[in-house]
Protein backbone atom coordinates (compact mmCIF):
# COMPACT_ATOMS: atom_id res chain seq x y z
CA UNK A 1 41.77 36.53 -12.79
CA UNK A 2 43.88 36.75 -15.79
CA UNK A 3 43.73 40.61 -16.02
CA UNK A 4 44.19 40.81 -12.36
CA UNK A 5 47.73 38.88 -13.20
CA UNK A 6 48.75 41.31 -16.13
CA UNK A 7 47.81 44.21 -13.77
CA UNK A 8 49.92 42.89 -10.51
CA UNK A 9 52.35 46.31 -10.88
CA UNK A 10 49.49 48.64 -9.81
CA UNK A 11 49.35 47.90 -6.47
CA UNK A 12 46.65 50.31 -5.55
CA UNK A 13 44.02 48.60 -7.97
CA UNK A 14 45.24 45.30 -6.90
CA UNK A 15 44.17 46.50 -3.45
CA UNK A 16 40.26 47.63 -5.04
CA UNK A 17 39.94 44.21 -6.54
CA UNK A 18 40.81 42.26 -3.01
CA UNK A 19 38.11 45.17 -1.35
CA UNK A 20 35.63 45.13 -4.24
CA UNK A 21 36.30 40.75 -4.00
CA UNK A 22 35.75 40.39 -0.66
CA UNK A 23 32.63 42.61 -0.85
CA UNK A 24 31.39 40.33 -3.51
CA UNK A 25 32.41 37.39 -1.16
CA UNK A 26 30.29 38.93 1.57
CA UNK A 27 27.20 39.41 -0.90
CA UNK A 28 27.44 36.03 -2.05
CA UNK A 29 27.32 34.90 1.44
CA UNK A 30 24.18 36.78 2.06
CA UNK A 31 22.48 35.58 -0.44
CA UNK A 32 23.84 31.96 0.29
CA UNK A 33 22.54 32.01 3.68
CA UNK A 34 19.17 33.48 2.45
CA UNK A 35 18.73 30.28 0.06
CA UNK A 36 19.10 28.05 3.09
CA UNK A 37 16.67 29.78 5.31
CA UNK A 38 14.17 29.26 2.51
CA UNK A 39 14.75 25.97 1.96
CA UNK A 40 14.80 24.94 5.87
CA UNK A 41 11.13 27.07 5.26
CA UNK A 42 9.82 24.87 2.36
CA UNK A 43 10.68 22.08 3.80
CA UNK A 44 8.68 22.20 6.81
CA UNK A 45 5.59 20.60 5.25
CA UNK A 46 1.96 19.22 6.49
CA UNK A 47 -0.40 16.03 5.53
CA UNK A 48 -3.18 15.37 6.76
CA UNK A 49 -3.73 11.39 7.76
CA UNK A 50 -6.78 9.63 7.90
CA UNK A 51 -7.53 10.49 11.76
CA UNK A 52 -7.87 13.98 10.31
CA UNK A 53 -4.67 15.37 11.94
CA UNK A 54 -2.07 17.74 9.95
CA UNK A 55 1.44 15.99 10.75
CA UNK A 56 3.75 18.54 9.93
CA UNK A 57 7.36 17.34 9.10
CA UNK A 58 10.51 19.28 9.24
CA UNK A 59 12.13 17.07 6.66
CA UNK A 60 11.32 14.26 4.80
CA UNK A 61 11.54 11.13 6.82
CA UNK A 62 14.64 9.05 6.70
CA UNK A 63 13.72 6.03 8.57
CA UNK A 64 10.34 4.57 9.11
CA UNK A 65 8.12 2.06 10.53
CA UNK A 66 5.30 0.15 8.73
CA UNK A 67 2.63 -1.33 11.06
CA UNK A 68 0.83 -2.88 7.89
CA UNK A 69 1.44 -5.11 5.73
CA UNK A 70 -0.11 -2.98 2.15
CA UNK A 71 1.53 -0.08 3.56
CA UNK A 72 4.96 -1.74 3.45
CA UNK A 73 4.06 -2.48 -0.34
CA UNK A 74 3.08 1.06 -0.68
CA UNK A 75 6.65 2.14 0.27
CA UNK A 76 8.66 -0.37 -1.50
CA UNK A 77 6.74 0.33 -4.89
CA UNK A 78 7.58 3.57 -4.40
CA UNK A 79 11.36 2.96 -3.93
CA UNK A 80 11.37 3.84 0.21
CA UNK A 81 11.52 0.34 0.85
CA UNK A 82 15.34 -0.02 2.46
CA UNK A 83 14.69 2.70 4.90
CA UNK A 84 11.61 0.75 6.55
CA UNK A 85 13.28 -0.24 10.06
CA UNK A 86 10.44 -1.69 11.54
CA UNK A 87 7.64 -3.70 10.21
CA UNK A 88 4.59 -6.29 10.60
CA UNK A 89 4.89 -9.85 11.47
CA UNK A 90 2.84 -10.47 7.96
CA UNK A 91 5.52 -8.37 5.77
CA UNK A 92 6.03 -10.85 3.11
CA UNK A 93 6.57 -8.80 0.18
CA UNK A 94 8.26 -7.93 -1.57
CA UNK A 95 11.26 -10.21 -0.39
CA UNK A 96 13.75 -7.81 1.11
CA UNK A 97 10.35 -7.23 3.75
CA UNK A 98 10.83 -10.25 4.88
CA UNK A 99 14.57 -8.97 6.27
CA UNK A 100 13.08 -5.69 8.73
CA UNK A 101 12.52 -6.12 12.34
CA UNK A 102 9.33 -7.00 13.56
CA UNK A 103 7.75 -4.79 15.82
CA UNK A 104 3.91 -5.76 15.50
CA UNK A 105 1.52 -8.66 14.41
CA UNK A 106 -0.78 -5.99 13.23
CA UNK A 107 -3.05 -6.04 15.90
CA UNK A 108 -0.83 -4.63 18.89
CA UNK A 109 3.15 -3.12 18.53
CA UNK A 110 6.15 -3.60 20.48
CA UNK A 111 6.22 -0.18 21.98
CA UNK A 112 9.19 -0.23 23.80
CA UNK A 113 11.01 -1.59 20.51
CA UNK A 114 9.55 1.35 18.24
CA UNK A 115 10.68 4.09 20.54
CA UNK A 116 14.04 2.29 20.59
CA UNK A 117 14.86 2.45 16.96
CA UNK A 118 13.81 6.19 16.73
CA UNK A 119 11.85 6.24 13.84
CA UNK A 120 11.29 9.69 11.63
CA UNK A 121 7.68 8.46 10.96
CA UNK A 122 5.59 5.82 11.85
CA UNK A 123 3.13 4.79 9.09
CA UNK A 124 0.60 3.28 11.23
CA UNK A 125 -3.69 2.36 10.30
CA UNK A 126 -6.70 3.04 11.70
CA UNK A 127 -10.26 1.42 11.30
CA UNK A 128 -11.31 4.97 12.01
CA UNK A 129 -13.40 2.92 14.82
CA UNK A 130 -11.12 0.72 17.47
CA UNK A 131 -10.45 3.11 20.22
CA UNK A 132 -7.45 0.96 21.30
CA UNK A 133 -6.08 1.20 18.11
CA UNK A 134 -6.17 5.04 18.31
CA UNK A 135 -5.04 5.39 21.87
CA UNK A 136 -1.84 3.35 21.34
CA UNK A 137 -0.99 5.69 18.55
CA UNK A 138 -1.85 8.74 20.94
CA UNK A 139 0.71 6.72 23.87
CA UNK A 140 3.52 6.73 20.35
CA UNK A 141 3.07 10.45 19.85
CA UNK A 142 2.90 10.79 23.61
CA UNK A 143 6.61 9.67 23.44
CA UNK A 144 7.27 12.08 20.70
CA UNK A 145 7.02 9.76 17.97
CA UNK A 146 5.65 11.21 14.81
CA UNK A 147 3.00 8.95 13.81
CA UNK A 148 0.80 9.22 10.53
CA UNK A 149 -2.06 7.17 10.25
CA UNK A 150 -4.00 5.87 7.12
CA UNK A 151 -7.54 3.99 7.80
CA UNK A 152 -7.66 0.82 6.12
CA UNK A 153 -8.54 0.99 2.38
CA UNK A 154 -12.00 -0.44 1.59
CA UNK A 155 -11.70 0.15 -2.41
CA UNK A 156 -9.84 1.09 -5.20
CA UNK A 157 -10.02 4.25 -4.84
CA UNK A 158 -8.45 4.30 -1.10
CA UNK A 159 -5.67 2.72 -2.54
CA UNK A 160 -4.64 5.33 -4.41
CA UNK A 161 -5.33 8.05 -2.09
CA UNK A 162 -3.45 6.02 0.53
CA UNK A 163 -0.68 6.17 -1.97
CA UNK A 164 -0.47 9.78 -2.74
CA UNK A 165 -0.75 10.67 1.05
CA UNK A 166 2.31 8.42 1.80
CA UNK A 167 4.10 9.52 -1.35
CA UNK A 168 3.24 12.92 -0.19
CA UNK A 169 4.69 12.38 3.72
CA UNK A 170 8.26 10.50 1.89
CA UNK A 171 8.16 13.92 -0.67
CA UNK A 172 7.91 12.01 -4.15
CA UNK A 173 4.43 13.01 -4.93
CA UNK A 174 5.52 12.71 -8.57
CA UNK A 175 6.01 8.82 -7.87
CA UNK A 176 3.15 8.61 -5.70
CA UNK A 177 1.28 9.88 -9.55
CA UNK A 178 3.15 7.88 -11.67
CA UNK A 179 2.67 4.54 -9.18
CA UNK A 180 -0.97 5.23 -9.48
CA UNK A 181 -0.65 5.32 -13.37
CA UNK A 182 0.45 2.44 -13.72
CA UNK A 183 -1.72 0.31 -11.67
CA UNK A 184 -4.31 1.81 -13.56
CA UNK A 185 -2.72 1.12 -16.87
CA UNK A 186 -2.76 -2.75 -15.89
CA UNK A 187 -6.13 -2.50 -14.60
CA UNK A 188 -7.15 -1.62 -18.25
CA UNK A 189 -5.16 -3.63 -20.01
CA UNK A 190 -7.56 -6.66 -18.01
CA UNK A 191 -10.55 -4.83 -18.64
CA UNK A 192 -9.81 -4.89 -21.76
CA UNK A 193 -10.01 -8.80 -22.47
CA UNK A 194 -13.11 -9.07 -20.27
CA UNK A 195 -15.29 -6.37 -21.42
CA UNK A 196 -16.67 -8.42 -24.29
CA UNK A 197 -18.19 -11.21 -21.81
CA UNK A 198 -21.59 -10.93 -21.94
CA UNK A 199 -22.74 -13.60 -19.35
CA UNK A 200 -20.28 -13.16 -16.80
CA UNK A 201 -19.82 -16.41 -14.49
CA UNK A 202 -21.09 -17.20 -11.11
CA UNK A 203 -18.29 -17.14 -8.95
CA UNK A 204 -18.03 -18.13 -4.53
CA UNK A 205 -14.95 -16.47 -3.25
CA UNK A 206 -14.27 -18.22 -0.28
CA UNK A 207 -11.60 -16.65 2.24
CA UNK A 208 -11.93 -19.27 5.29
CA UNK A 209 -12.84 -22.74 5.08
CA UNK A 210 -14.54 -25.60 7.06
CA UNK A 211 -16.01 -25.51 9.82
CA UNK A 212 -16.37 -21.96 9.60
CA UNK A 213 -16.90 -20.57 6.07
CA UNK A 214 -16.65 -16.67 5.20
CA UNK A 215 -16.85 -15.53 2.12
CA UNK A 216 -16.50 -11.63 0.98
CA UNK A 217 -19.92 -9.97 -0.11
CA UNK A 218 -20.99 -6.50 -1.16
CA UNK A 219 -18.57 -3.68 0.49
CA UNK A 220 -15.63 -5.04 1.10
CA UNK A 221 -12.46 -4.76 -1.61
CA UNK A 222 -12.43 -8.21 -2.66
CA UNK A 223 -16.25 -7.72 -4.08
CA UNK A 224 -14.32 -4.35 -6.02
CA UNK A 225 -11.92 -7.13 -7.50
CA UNK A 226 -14.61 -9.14 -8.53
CA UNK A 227 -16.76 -6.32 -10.16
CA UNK A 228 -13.49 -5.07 -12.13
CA UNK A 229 -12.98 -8.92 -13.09
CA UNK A 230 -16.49 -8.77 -14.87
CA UNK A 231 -17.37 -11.92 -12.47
CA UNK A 232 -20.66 -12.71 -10.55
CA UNK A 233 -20.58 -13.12 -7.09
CA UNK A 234 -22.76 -15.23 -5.66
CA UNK A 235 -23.09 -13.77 -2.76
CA UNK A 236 -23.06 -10.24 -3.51
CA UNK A 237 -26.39 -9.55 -2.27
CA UNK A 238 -24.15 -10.57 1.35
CA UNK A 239 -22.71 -7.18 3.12
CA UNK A 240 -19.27 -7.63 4.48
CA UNK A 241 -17.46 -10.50 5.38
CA UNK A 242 -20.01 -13.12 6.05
CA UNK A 243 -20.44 -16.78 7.70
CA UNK A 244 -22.32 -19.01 5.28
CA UNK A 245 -23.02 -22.72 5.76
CA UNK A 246 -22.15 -25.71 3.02
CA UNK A 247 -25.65 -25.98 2.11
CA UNK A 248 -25.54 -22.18 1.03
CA UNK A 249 -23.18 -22.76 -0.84
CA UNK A 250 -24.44 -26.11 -2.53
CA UNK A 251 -27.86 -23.84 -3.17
CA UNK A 252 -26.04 -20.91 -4.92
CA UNK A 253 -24.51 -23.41 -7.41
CA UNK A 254 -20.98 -21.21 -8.47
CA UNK A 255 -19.45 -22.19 -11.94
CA UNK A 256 -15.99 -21.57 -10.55
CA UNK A 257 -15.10 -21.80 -7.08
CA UNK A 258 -11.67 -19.22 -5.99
CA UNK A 259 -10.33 -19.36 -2.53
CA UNK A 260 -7.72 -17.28 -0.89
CA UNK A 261 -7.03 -19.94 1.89
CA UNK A 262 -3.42 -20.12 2.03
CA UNK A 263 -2.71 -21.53 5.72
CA UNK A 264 -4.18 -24.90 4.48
CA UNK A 265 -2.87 -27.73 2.71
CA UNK A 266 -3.78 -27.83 -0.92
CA UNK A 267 -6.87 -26.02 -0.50
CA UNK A 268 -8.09 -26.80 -4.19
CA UNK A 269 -8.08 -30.52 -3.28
CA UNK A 270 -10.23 -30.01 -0.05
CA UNK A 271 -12.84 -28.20 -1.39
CA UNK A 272 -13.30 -30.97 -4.75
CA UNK A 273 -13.56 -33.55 -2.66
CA UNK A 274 -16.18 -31.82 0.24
CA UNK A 275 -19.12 -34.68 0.94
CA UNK A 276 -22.06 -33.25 -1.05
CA UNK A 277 -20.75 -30.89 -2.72
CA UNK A 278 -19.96 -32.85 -6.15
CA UNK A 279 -23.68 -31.53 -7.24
CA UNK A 280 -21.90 -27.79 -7.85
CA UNK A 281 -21.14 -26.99 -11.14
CA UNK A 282 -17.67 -25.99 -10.69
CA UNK A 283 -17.19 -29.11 -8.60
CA UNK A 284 -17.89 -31.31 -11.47
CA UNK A 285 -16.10 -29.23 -13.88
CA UNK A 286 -13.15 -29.10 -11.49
CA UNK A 287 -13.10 -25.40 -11.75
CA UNK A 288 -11.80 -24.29 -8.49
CA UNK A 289 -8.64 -22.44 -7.87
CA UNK A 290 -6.45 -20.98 -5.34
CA UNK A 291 -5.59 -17.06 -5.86
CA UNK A 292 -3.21 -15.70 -3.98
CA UNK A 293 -3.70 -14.45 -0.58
CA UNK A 294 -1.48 -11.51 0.12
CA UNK A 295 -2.55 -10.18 -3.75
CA UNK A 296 -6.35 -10.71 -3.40
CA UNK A 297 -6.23 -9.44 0.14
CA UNK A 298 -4.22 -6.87 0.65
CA UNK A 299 -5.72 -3.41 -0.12
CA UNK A 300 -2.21 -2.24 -1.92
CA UNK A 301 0.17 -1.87 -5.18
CA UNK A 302 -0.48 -5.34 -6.48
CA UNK A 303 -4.62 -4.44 -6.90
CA UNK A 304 -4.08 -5.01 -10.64
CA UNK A 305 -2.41 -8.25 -10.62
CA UNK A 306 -5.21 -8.97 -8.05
CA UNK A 307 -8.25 -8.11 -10.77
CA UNK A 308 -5.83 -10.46 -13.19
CA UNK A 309 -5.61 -13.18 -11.18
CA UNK A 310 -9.06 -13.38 -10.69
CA UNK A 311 -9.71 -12.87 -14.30
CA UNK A 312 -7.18 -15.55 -15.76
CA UNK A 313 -8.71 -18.32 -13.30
CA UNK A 314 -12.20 -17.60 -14.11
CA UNK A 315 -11.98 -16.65 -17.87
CA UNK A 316 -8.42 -18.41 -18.82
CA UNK A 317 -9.03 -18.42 -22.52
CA UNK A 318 -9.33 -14.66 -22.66
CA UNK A 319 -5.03 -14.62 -21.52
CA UNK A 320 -3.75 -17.62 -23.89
């Protein structure tokens, strides 16, 4: 620029430099608009969801809607949280959950109410079985919703594959990795104290409690919590979430009694104080304890602070 000020007086190379200029201009334009038309390109994307189907997105989602509770975890761990504009009646954490609309009870949605807030995506779940399920998410997409559905996580290991699929859809597959890293890093860090236990203790989880008691057996995450725990359940040889009566229970004989009943008051206090139960180990040794509900239960982020709950309750002197 300076040159072309020392060189004003020639008029006819003045006149070049604006030609040769705006031919550069031009160029630069060209190439400009080339860059944009590749990156409107890469960023049409696909991911396949758990029904099987490639969603393909244009752009990354800016708002979205959560119809489950670990999904909702899922997003806010990986720092999506405050664009979530619609969520579950049971989105408790973490706090700033508690704040988004409710558009489901995470059985059935408010249809009417999703297709009013125009989501980008709706991260939805599937059993993979529950026709309804499937053809309300069909009646979303119907509408031109764009829904992506993840079947509910029945280990470890479908937590962090649900992870990296939604980390994938919000493009921040590097935090999806580094998420995933460090849940396993605290699952370690438990395994750790507990690996040294030789005689691991009898344990009944129970998740429901008189008249009807379930517990968790074989299959289903909570046993994977247990396993990881280095715990014995005493009903492991149980598949599923089963009924079992008091006397069952009385037979089995558990050294620590853990329930996840949360709806109930002081659930610890009703179980000690059960009529015939005070022949149970853990009744007399007043070793029963109430873990936490949403942690132990919900098939998301917090699955290492699950397999530590667990662990400090059963085997406290191992976390002093």
């Amino acid at each position: 620029m300076k040159k072309m000020l020392k060189l004003q007086w020639l008029s006819v190379m003045m006149l070049s430099l604006i030609l040769v200029g705006c031919g550069a201009k031009d160029e630069a334009t060209t190439k400009e608009d080339i860059t944009k038309e590749d990156q409107i390109e890469k960023a049409s994307y696909k991911v396949k969801d758990d029904r099987g189907i490639e969603v393909e997105f244009d752009e990354v989602p800016k708002t979205i809607i959560s119809l489950q509770p670990s999904n909702t975890e899922i997003l806010f761990a990986l720092g999506v949280g405050n664009q979530i504009v619609g969520a579950t009646d049971y989105d408790t954490y973490p706090e700033e959950a508690q704040k988004i609309e409710r558009v489901s009870n995470s059985v059935t949605f408010n249809s009417e109410r999703i297709l009013a807030l125009k989501p980008d995506v709706v991260i939805a779940y599937t059993t993979g079985k529950d026709e309804d399920n499937l053809n309300a998410l069909k009646s979303l997409e119907d509408a031109g919703v764009k829904v992506f559905a993840i079947q509910s996580a029945a280990s470890f290991d479908d937590v962090y594959e649900d992870i990296e699929q939604i980390a994938t859809v919000m493009g921040i597959e590097d935090k999806g990795a580094k998420l995933n890293e460090d849940i396993k890093s605290k699952i370690a860090e438990v395994q750790a104290k507990v690996k040294d236990v030789k005689a691991p203790k009898n344990i009944y989880l129970e998740i429901s409690p008189k008249p009807d008691i379930y517990t968790a057996g074989s299959g289903t995450f909570q046993q994977e919590i247990l396993n990881i725990a280095n715990v014995s359940n005493v009903f492991a040889e149980l598949q599923g979430w089963k009924k079992v009566t008091e006397e069952d229970v009385i037979a089995k004989n558990p050294e620590v009694i853990l329930t996840t009943v949360g709806y109930t008051k002081d659930p610890e206090a009703e179980i000690l104080t059960r009529d015939g139960w005070n022949s149970i180990t853990a009744i007399q040794n007043k070793a029963v304890y109430y873990i936490d509900n949403d942690i132990t239960n919900r098939p998301g982020p917090r699955i290492g602070e699950a397999v530590e709950l667990v662990a400090k309750a059963v085997y406290p002197e191992l976390f002093k």
